[in-house]
C-alpha atoms as a PDB file:
ATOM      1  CA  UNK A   1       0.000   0.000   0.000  1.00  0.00           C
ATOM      2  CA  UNK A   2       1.876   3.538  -1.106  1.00  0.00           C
ATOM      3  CA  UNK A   3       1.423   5.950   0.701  1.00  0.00           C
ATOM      4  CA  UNK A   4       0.087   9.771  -0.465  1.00  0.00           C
ATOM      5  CA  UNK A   5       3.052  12.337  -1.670  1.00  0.00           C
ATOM      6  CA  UNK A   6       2.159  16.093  -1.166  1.00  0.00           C
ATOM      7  CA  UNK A   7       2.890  18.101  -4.151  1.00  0.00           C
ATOM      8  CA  UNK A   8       5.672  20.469  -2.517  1.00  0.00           C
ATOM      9  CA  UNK A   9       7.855  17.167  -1.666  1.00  0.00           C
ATOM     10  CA  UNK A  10       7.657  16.064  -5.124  1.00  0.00           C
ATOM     11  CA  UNK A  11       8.966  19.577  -5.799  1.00  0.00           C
ATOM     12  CA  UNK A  12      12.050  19.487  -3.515  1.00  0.00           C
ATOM     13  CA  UNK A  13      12.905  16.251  -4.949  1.00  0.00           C
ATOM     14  CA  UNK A  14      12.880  17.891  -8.367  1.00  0.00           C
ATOM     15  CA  UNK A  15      14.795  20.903  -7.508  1.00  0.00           C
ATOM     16  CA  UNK A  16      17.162  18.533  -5.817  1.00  0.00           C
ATOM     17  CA  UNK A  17      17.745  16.640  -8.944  1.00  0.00           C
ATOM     18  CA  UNK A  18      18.345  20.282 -10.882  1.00  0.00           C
ATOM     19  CA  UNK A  19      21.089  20.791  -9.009  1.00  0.00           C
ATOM     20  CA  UNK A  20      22.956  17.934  -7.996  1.00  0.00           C
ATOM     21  CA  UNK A  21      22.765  17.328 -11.996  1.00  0.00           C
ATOM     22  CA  UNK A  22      24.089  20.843 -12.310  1.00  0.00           C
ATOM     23  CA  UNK A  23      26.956  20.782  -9.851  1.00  0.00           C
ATOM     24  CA  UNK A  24      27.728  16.832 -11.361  1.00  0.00           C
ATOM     25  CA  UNK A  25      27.643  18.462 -14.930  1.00  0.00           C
ATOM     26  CA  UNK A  26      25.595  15.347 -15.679  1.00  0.00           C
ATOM     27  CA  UNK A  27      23.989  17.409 -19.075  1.00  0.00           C
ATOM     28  CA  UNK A  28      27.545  18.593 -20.431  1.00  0.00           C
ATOM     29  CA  UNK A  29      28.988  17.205 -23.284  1.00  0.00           C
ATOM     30  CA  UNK A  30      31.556  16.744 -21.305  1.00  0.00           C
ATOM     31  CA  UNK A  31      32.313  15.580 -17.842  1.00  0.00           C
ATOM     32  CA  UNK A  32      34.872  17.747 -15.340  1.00  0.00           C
ATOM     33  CA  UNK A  33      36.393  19.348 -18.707  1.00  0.00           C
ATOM     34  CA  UNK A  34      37.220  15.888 -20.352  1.00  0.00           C
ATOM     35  CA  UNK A  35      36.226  14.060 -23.131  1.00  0.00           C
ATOM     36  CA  UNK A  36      33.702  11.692 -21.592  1.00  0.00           C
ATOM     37  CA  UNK A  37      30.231  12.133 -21.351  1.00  0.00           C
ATOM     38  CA  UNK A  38      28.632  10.889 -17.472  1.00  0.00           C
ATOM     39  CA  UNK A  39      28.214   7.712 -19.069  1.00  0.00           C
ATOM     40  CA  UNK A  40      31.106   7.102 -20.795  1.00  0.00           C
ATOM     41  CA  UNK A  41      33.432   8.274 -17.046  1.00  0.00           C
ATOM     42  CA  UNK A  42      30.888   5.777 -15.160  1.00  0.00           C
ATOM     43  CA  UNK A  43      31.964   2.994 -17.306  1.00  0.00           C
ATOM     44  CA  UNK A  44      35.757   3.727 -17.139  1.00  0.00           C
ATOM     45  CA  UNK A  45      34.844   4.268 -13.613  1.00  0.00           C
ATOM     46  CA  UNK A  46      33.550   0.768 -12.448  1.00  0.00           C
ATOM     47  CA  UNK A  47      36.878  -0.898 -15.126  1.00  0.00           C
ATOM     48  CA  UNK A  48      39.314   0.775 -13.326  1.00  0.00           C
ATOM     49  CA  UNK A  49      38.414  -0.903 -10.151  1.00  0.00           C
ATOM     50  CA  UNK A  50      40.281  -4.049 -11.072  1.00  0.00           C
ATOM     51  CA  UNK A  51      42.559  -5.451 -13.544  1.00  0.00           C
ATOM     52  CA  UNK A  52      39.371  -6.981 -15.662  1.00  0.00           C
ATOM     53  CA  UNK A  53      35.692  -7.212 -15.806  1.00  0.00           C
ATOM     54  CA  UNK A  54      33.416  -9.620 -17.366  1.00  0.00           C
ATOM     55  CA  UNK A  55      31.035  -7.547 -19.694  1.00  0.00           C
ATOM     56  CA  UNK A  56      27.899  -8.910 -18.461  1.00  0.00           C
ATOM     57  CA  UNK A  57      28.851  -8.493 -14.985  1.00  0.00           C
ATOM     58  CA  UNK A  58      29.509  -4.822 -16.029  1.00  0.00           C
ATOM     59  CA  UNK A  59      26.244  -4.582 -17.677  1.00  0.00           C
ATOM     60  CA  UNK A  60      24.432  -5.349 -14.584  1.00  0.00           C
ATOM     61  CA  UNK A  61      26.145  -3.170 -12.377  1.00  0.00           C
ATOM     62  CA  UNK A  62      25.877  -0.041 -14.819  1.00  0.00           C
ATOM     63  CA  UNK A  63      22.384  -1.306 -15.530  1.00  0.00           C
ATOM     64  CA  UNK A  64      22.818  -0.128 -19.486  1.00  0.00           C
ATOM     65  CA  UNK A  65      21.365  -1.414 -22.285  1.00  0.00           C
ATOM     66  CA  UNK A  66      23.418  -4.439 -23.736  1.00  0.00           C
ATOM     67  CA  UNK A  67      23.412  -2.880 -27.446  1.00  0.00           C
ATOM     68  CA  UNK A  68      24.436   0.736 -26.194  1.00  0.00           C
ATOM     69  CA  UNK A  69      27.145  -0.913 -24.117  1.00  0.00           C
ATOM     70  CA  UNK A  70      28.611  -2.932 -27.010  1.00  0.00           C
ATOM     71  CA  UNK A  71      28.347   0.032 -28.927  1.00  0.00           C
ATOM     72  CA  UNK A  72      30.374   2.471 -26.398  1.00  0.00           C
ATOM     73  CA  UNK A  73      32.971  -0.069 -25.860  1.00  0.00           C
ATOM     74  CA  UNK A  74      33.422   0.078 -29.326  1.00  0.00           C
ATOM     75  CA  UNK A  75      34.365   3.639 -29.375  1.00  0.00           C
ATOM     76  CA  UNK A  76      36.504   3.016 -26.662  1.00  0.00           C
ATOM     77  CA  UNK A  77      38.313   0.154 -28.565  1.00  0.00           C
ATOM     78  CA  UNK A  78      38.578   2.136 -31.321  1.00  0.00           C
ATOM     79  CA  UNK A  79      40.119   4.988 -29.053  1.00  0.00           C
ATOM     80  CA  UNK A  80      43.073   2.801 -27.553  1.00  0.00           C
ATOM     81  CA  UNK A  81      41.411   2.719 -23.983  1.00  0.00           C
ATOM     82  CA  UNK A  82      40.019  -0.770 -23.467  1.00  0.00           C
ATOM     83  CA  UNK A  83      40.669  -4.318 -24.962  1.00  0.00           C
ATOM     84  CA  UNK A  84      38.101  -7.143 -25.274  1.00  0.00           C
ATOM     85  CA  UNK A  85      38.907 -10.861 -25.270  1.00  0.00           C
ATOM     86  CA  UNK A  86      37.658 -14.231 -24.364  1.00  0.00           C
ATOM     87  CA  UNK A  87      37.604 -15.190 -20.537  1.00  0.00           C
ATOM     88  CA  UNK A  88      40.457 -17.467 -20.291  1.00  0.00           C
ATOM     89  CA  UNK A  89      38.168 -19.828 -17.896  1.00  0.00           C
ATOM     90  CA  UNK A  90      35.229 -19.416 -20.038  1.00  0.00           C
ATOM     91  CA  UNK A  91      35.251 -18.941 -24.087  1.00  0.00           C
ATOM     92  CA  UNK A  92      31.363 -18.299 -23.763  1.00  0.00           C
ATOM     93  CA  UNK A  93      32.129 -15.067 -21.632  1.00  0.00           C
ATOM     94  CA  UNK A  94      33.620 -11.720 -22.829  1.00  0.00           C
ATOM     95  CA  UNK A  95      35.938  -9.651 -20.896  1.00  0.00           C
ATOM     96  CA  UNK A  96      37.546  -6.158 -20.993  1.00  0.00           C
ATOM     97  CA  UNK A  97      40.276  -4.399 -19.479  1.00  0.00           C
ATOM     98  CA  UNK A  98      41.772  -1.014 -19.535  1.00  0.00           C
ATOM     99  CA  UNK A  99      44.642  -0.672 -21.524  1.00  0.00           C
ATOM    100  CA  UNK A 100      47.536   1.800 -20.040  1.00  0.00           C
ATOM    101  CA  UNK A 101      46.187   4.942 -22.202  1.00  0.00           C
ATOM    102  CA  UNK A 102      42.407   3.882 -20.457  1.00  0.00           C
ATOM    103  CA  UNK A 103      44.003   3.743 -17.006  1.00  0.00           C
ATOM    104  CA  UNK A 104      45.608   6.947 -17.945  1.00  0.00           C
ATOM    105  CA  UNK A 105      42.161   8.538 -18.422  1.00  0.00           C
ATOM    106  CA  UNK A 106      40.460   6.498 -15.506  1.00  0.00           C
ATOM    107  CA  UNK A 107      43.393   8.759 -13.308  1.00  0.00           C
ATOM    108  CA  UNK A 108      42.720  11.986 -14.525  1.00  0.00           C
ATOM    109  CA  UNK A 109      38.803  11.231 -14.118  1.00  0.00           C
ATOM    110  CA  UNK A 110      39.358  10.014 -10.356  1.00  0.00           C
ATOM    111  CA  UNK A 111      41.592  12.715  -9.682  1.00  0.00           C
ATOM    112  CA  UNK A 112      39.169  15.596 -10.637  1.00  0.00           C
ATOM    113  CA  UNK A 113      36.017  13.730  -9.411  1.00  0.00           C
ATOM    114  CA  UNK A 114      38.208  13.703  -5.780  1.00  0.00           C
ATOM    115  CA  UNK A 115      38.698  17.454  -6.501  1.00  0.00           C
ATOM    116  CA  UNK A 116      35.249  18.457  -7.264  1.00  0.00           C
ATOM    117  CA  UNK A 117      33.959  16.486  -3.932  1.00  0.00           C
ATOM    118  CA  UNK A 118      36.627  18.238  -2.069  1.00  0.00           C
ATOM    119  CA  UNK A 119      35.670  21.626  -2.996  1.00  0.00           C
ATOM    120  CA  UNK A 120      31.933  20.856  -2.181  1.00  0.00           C
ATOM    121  CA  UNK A 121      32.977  19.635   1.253  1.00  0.00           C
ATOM    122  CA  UNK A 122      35.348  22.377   1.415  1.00  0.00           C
ATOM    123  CA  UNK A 123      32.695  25.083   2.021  1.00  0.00           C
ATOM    124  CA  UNK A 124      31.057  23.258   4.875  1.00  0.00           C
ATOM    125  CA  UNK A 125      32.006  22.760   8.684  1.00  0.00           C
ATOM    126  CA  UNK A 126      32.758  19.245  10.263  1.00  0.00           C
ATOM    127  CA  UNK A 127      29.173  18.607  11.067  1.00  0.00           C
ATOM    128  CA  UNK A 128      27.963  20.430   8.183  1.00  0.00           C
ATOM    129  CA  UNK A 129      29.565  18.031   6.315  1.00  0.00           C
ATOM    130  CA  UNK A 130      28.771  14.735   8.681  1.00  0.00           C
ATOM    131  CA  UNK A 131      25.083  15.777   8.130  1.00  0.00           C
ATOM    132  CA  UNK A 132      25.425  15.813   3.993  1.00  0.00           C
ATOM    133  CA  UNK A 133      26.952  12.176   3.973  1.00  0.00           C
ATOM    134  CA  UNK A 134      24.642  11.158   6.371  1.00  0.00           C
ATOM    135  CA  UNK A 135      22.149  12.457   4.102  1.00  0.00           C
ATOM    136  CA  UNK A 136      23.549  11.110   1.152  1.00  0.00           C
ATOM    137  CA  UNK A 137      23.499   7.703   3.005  1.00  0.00           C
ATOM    138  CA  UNK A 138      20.039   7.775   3.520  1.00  0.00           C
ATOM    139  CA  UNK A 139      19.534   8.260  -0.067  1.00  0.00           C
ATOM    140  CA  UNK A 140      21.680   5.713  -1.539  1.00  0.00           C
ATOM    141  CA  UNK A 141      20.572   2.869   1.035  1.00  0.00           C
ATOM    142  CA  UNK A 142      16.873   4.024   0.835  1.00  0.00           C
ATOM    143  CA  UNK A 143      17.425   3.221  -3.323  1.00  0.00           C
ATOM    144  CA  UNK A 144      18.942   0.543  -3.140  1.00  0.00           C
ATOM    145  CA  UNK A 145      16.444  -1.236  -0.936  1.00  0.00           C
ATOM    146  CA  UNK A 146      13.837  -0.538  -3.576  1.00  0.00           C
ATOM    147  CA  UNK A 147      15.401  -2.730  -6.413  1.00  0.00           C
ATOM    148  CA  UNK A 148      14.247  -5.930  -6.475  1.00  0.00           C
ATOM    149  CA  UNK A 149      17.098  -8.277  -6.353  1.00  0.00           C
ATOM    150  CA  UNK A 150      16.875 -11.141  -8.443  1.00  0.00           C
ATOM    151  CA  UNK A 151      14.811 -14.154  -7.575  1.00  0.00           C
ATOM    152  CA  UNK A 152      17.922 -17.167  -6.407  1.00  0.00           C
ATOM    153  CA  UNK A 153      16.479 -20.369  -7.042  1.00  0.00           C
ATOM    154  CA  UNK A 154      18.111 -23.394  -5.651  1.00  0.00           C
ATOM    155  CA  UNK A 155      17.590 -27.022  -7.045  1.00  0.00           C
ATOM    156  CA  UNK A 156      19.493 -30.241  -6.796  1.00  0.00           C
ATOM    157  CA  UNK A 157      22.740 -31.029  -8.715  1.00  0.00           C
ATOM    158  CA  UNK A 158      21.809 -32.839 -12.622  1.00  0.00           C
ATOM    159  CA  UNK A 159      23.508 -34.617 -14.403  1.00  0.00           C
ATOM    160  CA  UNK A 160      27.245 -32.833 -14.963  1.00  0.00           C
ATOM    161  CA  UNK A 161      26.616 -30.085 -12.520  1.00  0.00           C
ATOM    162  CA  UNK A 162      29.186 -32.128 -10.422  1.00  0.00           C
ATOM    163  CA  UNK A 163      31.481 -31.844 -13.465  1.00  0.00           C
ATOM    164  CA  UNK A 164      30.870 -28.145 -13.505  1.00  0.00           C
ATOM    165  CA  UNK A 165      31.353 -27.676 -10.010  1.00  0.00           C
ATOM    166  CA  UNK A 166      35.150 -29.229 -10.253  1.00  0.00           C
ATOM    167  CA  UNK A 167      35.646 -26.746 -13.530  1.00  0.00           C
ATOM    168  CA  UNK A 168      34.472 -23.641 -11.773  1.00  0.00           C
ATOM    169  CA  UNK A 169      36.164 -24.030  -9.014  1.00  0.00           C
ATOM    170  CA  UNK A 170      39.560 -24.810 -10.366  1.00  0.00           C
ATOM    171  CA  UNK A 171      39.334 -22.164 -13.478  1.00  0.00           C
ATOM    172  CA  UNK A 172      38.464 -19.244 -11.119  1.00  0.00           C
ATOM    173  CA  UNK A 173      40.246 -19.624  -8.565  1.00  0.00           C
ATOM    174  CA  UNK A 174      43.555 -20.623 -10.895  1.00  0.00           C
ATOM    175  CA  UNK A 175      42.222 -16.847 -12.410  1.00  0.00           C
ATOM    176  CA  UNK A 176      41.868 -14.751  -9.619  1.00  0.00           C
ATOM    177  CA  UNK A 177      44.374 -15.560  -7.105  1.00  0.00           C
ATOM    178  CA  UNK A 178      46.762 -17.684  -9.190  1.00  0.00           C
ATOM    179  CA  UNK A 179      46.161 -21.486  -7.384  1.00  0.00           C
ATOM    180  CA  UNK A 180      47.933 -24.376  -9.226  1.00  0.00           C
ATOM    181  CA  UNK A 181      46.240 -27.476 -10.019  1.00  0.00           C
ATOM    182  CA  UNK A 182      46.781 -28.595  -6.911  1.00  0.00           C
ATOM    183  CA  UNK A 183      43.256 -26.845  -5.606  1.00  0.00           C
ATOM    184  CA  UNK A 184      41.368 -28.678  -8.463  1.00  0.00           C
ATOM    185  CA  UNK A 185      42.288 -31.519  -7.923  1.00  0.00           C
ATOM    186  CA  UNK A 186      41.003 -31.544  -3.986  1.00  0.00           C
ATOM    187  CA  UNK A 187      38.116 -30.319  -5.151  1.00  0.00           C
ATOM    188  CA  UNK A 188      37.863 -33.201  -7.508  1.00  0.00           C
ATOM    189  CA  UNK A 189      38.664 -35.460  -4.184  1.00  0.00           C
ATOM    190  CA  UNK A 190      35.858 -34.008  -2.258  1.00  0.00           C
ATOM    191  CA  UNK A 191      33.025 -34.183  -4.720  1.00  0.00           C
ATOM    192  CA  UNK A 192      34.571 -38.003  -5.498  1.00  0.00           C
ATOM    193  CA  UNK A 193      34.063 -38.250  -2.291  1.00  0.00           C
ATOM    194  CA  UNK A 194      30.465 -37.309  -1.993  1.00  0.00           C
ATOM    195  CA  UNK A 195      29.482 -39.293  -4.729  1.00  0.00           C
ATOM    196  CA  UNK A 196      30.772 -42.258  -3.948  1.00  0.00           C
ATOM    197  CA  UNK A 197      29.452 -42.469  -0.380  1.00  0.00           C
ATOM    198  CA  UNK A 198      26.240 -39.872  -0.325  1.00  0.00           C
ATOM    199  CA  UNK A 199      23.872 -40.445   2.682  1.00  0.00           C
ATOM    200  CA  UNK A 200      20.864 -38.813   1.315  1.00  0.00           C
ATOM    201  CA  UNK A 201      19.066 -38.500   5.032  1.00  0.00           C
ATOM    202  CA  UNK A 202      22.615 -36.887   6.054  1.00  0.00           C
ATOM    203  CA  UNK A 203      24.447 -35.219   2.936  1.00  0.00           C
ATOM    204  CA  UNK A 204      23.432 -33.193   0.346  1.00  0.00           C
ATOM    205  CA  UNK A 205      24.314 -30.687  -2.539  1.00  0.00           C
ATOM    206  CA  UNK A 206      22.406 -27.595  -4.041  1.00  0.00           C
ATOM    207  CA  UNK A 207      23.041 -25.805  -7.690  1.00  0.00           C
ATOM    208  CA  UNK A 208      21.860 -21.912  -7.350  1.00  0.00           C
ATOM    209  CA  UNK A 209      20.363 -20.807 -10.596  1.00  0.00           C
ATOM    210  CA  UNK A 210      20.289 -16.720 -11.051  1.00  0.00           C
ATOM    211  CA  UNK A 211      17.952 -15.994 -14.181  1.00  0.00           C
ATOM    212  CA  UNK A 212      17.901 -19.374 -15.234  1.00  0.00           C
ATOM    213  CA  UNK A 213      22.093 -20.029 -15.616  1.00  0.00           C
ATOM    214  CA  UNK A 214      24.051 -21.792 -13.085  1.00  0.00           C
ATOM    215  CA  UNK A 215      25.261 -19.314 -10.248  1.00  0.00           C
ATOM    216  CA  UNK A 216      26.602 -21.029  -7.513  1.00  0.00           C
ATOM    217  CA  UNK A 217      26.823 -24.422  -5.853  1.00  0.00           C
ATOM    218  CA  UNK A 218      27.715 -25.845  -2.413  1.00  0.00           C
ATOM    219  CA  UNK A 219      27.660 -29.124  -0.538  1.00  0.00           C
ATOM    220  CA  UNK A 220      26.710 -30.511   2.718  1.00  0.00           C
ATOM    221  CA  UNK A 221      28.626 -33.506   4.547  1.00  0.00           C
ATOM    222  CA  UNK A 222      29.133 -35.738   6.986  1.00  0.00           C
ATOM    223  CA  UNK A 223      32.164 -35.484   9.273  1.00  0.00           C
ATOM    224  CA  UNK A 224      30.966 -37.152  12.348  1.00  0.00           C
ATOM    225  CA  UNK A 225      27.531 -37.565  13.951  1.00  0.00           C
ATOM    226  CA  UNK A 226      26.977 -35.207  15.538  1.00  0.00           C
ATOM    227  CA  UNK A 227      29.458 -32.370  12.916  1.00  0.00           C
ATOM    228  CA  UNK A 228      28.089 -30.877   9.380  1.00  0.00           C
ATOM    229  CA  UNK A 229      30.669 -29.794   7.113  1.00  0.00           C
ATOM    230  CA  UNK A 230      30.143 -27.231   4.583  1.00  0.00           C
ATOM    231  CA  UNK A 231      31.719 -27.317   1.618  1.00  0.00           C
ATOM    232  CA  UNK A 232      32.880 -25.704  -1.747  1.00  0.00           C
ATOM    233  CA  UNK A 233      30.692 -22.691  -1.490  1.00  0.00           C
ATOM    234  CA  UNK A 234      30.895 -21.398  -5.187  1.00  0.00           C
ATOM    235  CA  UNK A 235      29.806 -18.215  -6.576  1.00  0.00           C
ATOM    236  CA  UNK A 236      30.040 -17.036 -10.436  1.00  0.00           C
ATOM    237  CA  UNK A 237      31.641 -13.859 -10.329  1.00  0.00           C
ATOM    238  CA  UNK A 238      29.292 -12.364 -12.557  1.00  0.00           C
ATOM    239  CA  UNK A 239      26.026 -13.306  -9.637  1.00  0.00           C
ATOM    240  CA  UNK A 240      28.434 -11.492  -6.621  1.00  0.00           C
ATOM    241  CA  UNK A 241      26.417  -8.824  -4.874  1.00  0.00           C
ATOM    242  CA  UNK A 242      23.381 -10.764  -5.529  1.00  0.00           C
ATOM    243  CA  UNK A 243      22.815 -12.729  -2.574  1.00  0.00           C
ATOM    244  CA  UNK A 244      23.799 -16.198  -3.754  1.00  0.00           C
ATOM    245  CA  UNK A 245      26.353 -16.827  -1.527  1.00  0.00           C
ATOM    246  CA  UNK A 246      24.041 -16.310   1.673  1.00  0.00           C
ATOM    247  CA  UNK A 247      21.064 -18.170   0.128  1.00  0.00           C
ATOM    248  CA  UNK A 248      23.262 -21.221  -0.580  1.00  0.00           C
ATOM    249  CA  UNK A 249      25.274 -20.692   3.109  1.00  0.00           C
ATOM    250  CA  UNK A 250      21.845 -20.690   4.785  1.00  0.00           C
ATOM    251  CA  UNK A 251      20.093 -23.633   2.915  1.00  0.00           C
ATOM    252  CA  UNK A 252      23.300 -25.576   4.201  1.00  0.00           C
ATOM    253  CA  UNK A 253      22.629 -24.356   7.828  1.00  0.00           C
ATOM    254  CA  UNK A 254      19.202 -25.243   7.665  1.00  0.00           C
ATOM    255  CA  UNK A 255      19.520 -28.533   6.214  1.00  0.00           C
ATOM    256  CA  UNK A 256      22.038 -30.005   8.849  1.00  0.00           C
ATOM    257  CA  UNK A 257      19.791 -28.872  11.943  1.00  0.00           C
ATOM    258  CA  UNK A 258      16.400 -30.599  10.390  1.00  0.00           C
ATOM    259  CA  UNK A 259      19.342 -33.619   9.525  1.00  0.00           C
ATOM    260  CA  UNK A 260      20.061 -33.283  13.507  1.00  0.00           C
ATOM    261  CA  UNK A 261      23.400 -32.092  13.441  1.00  0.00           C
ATOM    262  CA  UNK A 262      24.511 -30.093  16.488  1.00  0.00           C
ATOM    263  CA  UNK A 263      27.602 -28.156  14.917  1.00  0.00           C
ATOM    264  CA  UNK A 264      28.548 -27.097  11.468  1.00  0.00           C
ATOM    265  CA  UNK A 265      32.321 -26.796  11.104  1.00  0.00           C
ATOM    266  CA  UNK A 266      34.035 -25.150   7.194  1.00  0.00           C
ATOM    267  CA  UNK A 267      37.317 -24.231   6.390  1.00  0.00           C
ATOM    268  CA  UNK A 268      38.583 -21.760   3.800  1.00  0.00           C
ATOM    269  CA  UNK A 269      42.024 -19.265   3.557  1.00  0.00           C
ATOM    270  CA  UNK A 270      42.611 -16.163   4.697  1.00  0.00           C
ATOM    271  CA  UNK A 271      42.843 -14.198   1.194  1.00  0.00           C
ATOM    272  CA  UNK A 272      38.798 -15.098   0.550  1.00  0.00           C
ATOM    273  CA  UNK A 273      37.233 -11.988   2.418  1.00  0.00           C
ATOM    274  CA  UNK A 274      33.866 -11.887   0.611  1.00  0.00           C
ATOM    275  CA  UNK A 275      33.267 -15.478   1.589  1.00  0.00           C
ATOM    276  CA  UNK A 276      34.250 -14.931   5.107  1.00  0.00           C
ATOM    277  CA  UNK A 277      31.869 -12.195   5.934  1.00  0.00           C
ATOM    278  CA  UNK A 278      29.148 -14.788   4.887  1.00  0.00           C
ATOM    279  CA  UNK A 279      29.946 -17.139   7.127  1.00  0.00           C
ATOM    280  CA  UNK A 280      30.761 -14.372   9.805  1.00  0.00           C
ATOM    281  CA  UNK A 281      26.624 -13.020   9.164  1.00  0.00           C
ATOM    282  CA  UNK A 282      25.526 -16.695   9.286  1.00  0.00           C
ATOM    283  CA  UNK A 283      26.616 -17.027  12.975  1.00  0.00           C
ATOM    284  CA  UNK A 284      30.025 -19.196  12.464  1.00  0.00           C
ATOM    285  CA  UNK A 285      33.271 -18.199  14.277  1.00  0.00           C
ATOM    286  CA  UNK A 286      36.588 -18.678  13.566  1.00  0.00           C
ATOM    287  CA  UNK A 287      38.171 -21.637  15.827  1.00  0.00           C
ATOM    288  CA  UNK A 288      41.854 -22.384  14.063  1.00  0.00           C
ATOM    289  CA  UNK A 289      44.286 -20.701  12.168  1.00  0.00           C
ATOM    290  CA  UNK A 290      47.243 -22.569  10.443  1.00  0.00           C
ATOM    291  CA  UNK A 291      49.728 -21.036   7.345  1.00  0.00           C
ATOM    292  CA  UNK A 292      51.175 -23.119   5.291  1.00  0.00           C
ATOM    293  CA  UNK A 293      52.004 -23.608   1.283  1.00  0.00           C
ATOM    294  CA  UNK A 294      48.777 -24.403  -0.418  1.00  0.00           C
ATOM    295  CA  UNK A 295      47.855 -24.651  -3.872  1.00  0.00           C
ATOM    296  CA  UNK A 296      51.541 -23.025  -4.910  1.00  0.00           C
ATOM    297  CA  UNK A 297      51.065 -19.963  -2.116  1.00  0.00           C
ATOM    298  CA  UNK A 298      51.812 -19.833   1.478  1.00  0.00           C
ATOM    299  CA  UNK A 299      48.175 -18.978   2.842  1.00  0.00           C
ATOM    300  CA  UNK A 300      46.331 -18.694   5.903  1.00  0.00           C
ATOM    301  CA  UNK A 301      43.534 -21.549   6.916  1.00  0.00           C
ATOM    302  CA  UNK A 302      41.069 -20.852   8.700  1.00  0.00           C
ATOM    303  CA  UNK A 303      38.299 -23.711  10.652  1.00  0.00           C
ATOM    304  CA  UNK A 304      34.506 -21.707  11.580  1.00  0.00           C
ATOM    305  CA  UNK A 305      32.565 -23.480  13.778  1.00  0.00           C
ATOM    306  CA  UNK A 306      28.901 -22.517  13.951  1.00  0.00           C
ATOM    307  CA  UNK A 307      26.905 -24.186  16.563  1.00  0.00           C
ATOM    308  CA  UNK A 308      23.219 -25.180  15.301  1.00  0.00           C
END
């Protein structure tokens, strides 16, 4: 049920949006006297925040349409600043990265966009200022609540999702922080493992599915009778943000206390933050710390223990 705007708040929201768009210079040609439009410095924007981005992934955080995407990557192609290729893990997937002349540009855009904030804040006391990003806050979370996220829909593994699991896992991880084939091939142990001696009432494995394409995956094992252990919580780098990881985390969690488990015990490394403040929301706490070489690097383990 919505409830009834006045007329004068619908105004202030409108003059709001005249200036902020003025003081952005969101209708000039050009953004903080450069060559790019809004558009074009938001999409240099979110590449320069790491060395490469998958092209759907950037679609859906931009939120642009997929033909005037292609069509401004182009330009930028043509321009020197970006280069497109196959994913290495994946031929189906496209990625892009700034060349040096696009990081180049991505610099001088942070730079004056730092510059132009400063100046803003500039004019403004210490709690004049707490009180605008407070504001600002408000605005951005109150926004953000009111997009519907994307429906996760979980299912059990078919036939070569088990396969798939083993792939992801080793080509990702072999991409992102460099892991030798050492990590696929426990991977390839484990879900041997849980074929080979599944107790259905006990054990069991879920496939997340994020507008109808595979998104995730995790399992859940026995270790003892009375101890759950989670494992091989997987997410697709192009469904992060969207709450895969903590749907699959807390079908796991519910699963072992209906299977009458008392304790859920995981273990992961150091260097895998996102994954870590799931388990850290889902109740589990770290219990054991050990560094050794792993997978070609010296990393940290790390045993959670969640009590269900």
């Amino acid at each position: 049920m919505s409830t009834e705007v006045p007329v004068e708040r619908i105004s202030s929201v409108r003059a709001f949006n005249r200036s902020y768009t003025k003081f952005l210079g969101a209708l000039d040609d050009h953004l903080l006297s450069t060559p790019y439009s809004l558009t074009e410095a938001r999409v240099l924007f979110e590449l320069g925040q790491r060395e490469e981005t998958e092209v759907a992934e950037l679609r859906r955080v931009i939120g642009l349409d997929a033909g005037y995407l292609s069509r401004l990557l182009g330009r930028f192609e043509e321009s020197g600043l970006v280069r497109r290729e196959r994913s290495a893990s994946d031929a189906r997937r496209q990625v892009i990265r700034l060349t040096n002349k696009g990081r180049d540009a991505f610099r001088v855009l942070d730079t004056k966009s730092i510059a132009q904030i400063r100046a803003l804040l500039g004019d403004l006391s210490h709690d004049e200022q707490q009180r605008l990003v407070d504001a600002m806050d408000m605005i951005r979370r109150r926004l953000a609540s009111s997009e519907a996220r994307p429906e996760v829909r979980l299912r059990p593994p078919a036939a070569g999702d088990h396969g798939w699991v083993i792939e992801r896992n080793g080509a990702l991880y072999a991409q992102e922080h460099g892991w030798d084939s050492s990590y696929e091939a426990l991977v390839a142990r484990i879900v041997a493992g849980y074929l080979d001696k599944h107790d259905p009432e006990r054990e069991s494995a879920w496939v997340a599915e994020l507008h109808g394409e595979r998104a995730g995956a995790v399992l859940c094992v026995r270790k003892d009778d009375t101890t759950a252990k989670l494992r091989l919580l997987h997410v697709e780098p192009t469904a992060r943000g969207a709450g895969v990881g903590t749907v699959l985390v807390d079908e796991c969690i519910r699963f072992a206390r209906e299977a009458g488990y008392t304790s859920m015990e995981l273990w992961t490394v150091s260097v895998l933050e996102p994954a870590r403040r799931i388990y850290q929301r889902a109740g589990f706490e770290l219990v054991e710390e050990d560094t050794s070489v792993r997978f070609g690097h010296r990393l940290t383990g790390q045993t959670w223990r969640l009590a269900l």
